[in-house]
Protein backbone atom coordinates (compact mmCIF):
# COMPACT_ATOMS: atom_id res chain seq x y z
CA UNK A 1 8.01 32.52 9.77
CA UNK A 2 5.15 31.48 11.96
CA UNK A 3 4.41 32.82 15.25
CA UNK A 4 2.37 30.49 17.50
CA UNK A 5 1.29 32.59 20.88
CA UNK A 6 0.59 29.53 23.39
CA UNK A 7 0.93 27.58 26.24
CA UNK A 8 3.67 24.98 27.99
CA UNK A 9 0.87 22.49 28.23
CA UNK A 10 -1.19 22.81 25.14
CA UNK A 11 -1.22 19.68 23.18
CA UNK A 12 -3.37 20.93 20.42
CA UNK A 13 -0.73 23.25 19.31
CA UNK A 14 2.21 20.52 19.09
CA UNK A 15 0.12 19.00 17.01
CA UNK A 16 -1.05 21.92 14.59
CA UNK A 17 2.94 22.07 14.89
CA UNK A 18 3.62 18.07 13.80
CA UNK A 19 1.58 19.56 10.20
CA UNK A 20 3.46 22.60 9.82
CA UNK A 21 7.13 20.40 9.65
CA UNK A 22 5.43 18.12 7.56
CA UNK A 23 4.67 21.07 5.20
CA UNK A 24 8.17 22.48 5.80
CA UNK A 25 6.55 25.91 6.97
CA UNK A 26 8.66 27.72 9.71
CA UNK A 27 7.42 28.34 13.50
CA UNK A 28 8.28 29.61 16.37
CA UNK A 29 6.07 28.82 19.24
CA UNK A 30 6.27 31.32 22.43
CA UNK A 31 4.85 30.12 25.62
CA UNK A 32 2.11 32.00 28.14
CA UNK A 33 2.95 35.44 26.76
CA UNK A 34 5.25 37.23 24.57
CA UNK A 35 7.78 39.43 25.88
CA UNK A 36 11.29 40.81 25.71
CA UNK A 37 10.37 43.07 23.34
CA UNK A 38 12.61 45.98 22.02
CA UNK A 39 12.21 49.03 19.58
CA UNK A 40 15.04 50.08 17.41
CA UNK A 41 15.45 51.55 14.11
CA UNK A 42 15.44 48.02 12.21
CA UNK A 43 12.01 47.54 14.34
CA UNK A 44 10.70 45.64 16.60
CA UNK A 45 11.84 42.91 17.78
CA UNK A 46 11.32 39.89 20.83
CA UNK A 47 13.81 37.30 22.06
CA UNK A 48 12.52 33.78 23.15
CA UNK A 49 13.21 32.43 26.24
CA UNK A 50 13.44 29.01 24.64
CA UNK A 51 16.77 30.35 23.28
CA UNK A 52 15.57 29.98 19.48
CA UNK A 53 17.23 32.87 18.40
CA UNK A 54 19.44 35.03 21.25
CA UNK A 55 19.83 37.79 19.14
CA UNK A 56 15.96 38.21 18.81
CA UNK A 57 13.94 38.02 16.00
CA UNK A 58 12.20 40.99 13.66
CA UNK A 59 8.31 41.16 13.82
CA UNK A 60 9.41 41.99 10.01
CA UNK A 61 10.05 38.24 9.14
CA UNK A 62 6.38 36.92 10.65
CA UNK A 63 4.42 36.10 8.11
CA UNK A 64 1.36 34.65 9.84
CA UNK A 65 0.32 34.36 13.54
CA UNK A 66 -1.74 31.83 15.24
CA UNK A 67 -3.03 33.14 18.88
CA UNK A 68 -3.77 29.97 20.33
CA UNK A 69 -3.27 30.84 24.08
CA UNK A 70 -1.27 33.07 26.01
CA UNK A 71 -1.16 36.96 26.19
CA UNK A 72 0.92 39.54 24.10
CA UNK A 73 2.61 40.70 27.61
CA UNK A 74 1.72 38.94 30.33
CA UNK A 75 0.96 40.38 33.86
CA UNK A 76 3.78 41.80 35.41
CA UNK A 77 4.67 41.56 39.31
CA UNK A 78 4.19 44.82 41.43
CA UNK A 79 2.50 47.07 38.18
CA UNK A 80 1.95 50.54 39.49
CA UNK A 81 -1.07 52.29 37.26
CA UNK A 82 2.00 54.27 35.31
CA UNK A 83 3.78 51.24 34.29
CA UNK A 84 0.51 49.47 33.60
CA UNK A 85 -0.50 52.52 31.26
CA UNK A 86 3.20 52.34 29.80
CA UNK A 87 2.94 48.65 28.78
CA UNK A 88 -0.75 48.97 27.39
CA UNK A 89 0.33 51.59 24.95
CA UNK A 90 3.42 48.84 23.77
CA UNK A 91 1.04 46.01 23.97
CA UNK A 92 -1.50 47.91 21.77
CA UNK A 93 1.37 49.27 19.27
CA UNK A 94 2.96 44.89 18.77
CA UNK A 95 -0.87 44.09 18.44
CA UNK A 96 -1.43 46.64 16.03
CA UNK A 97 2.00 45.15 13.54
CA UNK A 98 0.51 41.65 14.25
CA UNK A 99 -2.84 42.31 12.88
CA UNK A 100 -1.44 43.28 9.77
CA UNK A 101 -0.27 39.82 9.68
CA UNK A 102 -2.27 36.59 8.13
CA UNK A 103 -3.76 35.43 11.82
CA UNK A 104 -6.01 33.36 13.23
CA UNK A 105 -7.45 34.37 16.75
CA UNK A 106 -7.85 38.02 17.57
CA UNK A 107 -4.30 39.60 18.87
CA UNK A 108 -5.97 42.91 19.98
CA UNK A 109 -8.65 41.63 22.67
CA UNK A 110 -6.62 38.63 22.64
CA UNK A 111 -9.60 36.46 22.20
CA UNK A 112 -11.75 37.31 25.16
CA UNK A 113 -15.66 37.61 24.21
CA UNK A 114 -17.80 38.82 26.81
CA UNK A 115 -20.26 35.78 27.39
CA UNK A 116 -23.53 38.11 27.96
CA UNK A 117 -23.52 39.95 24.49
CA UNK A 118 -22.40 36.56 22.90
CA UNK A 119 -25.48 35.71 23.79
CA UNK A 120 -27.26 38.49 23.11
CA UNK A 121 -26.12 38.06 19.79
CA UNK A 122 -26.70 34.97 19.03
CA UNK A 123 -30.30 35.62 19.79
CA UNK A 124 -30.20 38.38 17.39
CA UNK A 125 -28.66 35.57 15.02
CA UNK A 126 -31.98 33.10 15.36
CA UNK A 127 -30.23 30.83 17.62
CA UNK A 128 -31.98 29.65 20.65
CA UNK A 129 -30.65 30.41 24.47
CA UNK A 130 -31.86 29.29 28.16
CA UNK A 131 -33.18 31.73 29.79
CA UNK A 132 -30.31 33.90 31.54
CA UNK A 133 -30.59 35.98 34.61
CA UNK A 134 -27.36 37.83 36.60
CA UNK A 135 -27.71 37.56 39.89
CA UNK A 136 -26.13 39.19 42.98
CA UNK A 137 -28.35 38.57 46.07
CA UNK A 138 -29.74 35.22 47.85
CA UNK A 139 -32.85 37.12 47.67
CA UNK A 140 -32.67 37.43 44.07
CA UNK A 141 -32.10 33.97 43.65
CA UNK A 142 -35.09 33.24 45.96
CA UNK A 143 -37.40 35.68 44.25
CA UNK A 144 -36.24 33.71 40.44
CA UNK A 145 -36.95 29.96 42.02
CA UNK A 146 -40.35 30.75 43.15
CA UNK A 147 -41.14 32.56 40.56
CA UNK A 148 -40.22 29.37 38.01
CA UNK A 149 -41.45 26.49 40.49
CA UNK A 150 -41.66 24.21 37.63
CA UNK A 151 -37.51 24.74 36.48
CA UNK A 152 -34.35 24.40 37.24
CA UNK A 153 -31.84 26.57 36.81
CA UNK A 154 -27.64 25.80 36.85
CA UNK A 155 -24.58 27.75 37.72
CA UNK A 156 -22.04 28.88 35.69
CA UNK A 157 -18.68 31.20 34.83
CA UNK A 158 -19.19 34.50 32.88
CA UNK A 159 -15.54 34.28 31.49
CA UNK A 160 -14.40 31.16 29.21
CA UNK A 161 -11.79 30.64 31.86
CA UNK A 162 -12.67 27.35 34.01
CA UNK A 163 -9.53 25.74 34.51
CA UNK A 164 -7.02 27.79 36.90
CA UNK A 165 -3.52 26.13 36.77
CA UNK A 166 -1.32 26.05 40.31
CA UNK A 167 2.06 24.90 40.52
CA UNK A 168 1.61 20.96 41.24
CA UNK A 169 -2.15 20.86 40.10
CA UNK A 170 -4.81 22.35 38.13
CA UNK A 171 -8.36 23.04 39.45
CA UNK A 172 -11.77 22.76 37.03
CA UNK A 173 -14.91 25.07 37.94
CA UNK A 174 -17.98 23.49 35.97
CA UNK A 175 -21.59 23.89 35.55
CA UNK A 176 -23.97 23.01 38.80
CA UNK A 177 -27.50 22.63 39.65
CA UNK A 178 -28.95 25.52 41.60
CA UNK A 179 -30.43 23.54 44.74
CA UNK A 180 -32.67 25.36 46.99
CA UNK A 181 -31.51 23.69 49.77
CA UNK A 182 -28.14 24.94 49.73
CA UNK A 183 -29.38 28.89 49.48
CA UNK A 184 -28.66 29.02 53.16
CA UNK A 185 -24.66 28.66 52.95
CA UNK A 186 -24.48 31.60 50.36
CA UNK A 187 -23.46 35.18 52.22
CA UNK A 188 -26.39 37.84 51.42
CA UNK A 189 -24.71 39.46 48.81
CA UNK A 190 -22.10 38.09 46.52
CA UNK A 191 -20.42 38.71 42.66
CA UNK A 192 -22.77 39.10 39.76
CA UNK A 193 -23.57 35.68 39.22
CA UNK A 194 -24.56 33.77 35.61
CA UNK A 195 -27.69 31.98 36.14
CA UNK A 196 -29.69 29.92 33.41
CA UNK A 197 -32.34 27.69 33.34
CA UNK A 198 -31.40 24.05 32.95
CA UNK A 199 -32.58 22.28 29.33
CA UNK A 200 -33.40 18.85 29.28
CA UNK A 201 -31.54 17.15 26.92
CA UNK A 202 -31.16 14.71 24.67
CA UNK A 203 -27.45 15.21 23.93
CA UNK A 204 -24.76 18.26 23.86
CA UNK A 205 -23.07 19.19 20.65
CA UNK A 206 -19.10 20.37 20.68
CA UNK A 207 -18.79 22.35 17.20
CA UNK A 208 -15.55 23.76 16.07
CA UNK A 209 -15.72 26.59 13.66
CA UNK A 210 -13.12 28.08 10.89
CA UNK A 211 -13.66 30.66 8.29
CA UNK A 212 -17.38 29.30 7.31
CA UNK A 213 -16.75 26.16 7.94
CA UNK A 214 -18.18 23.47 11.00
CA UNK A 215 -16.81 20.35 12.40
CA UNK A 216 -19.42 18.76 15.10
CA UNK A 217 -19.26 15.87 18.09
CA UNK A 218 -22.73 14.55 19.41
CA UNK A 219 -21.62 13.79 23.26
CA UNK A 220 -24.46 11.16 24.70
CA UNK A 221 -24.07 12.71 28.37
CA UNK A 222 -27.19 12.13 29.55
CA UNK A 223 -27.83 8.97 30.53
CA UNK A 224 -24.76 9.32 33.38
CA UNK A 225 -25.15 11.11 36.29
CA UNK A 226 -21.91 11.89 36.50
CA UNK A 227 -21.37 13.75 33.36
CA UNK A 228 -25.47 14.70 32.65
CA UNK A 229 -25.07 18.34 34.15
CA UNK A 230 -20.95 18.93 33.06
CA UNK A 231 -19.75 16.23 30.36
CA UNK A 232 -16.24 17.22 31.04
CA UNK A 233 -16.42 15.66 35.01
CA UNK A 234 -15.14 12.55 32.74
CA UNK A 235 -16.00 9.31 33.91
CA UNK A 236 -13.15 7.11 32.73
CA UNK A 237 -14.58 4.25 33.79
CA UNK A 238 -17.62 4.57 31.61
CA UNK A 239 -16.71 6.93 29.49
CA UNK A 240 -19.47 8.93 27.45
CA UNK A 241 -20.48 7.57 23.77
CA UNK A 242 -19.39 10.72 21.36
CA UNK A 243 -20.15 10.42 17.70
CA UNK A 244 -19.63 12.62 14.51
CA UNK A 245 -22.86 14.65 13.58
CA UNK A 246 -23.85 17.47 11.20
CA UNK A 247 -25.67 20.36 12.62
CA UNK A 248 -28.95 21.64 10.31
CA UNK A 249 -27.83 23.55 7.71
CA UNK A 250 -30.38 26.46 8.91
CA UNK A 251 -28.22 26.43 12.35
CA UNK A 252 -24.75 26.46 10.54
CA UNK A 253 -26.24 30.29 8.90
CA UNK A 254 -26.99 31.17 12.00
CA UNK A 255 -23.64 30.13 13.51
CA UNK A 256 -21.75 31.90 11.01
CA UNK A 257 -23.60 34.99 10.99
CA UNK A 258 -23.12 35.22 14.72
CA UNK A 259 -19.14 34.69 14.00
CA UNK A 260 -18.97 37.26 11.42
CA UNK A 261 -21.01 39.48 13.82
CA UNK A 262 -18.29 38.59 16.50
CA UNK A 263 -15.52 38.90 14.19
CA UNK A 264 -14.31 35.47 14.80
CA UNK A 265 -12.24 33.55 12.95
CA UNK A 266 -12.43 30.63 14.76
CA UNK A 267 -14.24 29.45 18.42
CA UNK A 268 -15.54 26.44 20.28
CA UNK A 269 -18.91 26.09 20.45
CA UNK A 270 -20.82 24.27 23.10
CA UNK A 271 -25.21 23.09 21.92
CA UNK A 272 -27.65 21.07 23.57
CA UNK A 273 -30.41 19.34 21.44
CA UNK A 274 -33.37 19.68 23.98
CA UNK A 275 -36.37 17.07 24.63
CA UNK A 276 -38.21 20.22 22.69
CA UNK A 277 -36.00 18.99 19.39
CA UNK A 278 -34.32 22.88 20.13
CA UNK A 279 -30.79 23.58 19.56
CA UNK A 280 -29.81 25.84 22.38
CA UNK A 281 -26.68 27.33 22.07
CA UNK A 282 -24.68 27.71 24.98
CA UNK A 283 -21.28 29.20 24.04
CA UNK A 284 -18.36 30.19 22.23
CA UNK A 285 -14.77 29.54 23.10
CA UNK A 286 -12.43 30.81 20.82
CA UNK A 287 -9.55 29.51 22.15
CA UNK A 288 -11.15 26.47 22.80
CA UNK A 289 -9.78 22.78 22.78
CA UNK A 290 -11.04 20.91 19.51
CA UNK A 291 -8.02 18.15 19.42
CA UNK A 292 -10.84 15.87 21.08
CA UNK A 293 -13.12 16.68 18.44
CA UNK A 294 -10.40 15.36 15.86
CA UNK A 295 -9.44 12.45 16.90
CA UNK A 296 -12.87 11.53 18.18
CA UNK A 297 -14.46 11.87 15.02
CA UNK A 298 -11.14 11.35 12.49
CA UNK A 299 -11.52 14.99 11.35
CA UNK A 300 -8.19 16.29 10.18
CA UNK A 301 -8.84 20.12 12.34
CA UNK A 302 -4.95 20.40 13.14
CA UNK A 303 -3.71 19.46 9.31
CA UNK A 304 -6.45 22.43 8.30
CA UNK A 305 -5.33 24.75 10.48
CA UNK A 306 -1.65 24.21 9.29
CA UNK A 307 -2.99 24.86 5.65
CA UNK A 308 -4.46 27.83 6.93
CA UNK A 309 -1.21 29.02 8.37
């Protein structure tokens, strides 16, 4: 049996499901985080809400996991620093019987990467990155602008999290310019801020990664001022041109030496080919979305990660 960690809304994972049927493998997919969970001398053992099995089923009969989304226990309401400490030490004991599985995506940390020592790393790796500052003052930000007169620099999260969703709608934080003329509406002092200097580009790259291997988009963003700054503010009406592409093979090394350094399986990963002919390298998401990707470019991602599975 399978065990897909996910979410309600995550199409990429009915369709990693469509090629599992096809190759008659079992799954069971549990949504936003898994719980129920009981201890007993046949072992442990969870019950879906989606009433799969009522009687619950054995971590025993999982032979593979796929953490696409989704948490091993989720938050729960009113946690007082005891109960919080009790469900850690479960959360790290099902984590600890799952990594013993075949997996893809990391059940321990469940896939979060700290976005400052990716890139630290992927410096060490040879890759290229825009200049990064943290930031938690307007007078820091004022002291970095006129010190680098001839730049720009943008705004962006820390965490791979962007998209928050709300009952009846979703909301999308993306990358923005750093305008000097705006300074005045920020408070004095605010959160540690991720600042870089903007690259002028000639077009982003969206890469998925798995086990060694690299799948890549070339997304012509540039030319719309809509989408040159944050291709994902879509413009529908004109949407952008997107294209297969093969990174260099020199940059593929260095992208799998930085995923074997982050002990990744699998990520997102987010270039930009600069006017400099650089590739910068922005990110890694490694729950990120790559069912784009696929159909975009007719690579067969979701029938590969079902083989892998």
């Amino acid at each position: 049996m399978i065990l897909i960690l996910s979410n309600q809304n995550d199409f990429t994972t009915n369709l990693v499901q469509d090629w599992l049927c096809y190759y008659e493998k079992n799954s069971i997919r549990v949504n936003n985080n898994l719980k129920n969970i009981s201890f007993g001398l046949e072992g442990v053992k969870f019950v879906p809400e989606n009433g799969h099995d009522p009687e619950g089923m054995n971590l025993k009969q999982v032979s593979a996991c796929w953490f696409r989304k989704g948490q091993i226990l989720g938050p729960h309401s009113g946690n007082d620093p005891i109960t919080a400490n009790e469900r850690s030490v479960t959360k790290g004991y099902v984590s600890h019987l799952l990594r013993d599985k075949k997996s893809i995506g990391d059940f321990i940390n469940e896939n979060t990467v700290n976005k400052l020592i990716v890139l630290e790393q992927a410096k060490v790796s040879g890759l290229h990155i825009p200049e990064t500052y943290i930031v938690e003052t307007k007078k820091d930000i004022q002291t970095l602008l006129k010190k680098n007169d001839d730049k720009e620099f943008i705004v962006k999260m820390k965490t791979d999290t962007s998209m928050f969703q709300f009952d009846d709608c979703a909301a999308i934080i993306y990358t923005n310019v750093l305008k000097i003329d705006e300074l005045g509406e920020l408070p004095d002092v605010f959160a540690p801020t991720l600042i870089q200097e903007k690259i002028n580009k000639v077009f982003e790259i969206r890469t998925f990664y798995l086990d060694g291997k690299t799948w890549s988009m070339a997304i012509f963003s540039q030319q719309d001022e809509k989408t040159k700054d944050d291709y994902r503010r879509y413009n529908n009406q004109k949407p952008n041109r997107n294209t297969p592409f093969k990174i260099p093979a020199h940059l593929e090394r260095a992208l799998c030496k930085l995923m074997e350094t982050l002990d990744l399986r699998t990520g997102s990963i987010d270039w930009i080919l600069a006017e400099d002919n650089n590739y910068y390298f922005l990110e890694v998401n490694p729950t990120g979305q790559f069912s784009n990707l696929s159909m975009t470019c007719n690579y067969p991602l979701e029938k590969i990660m079902a083989e892998k599975l």
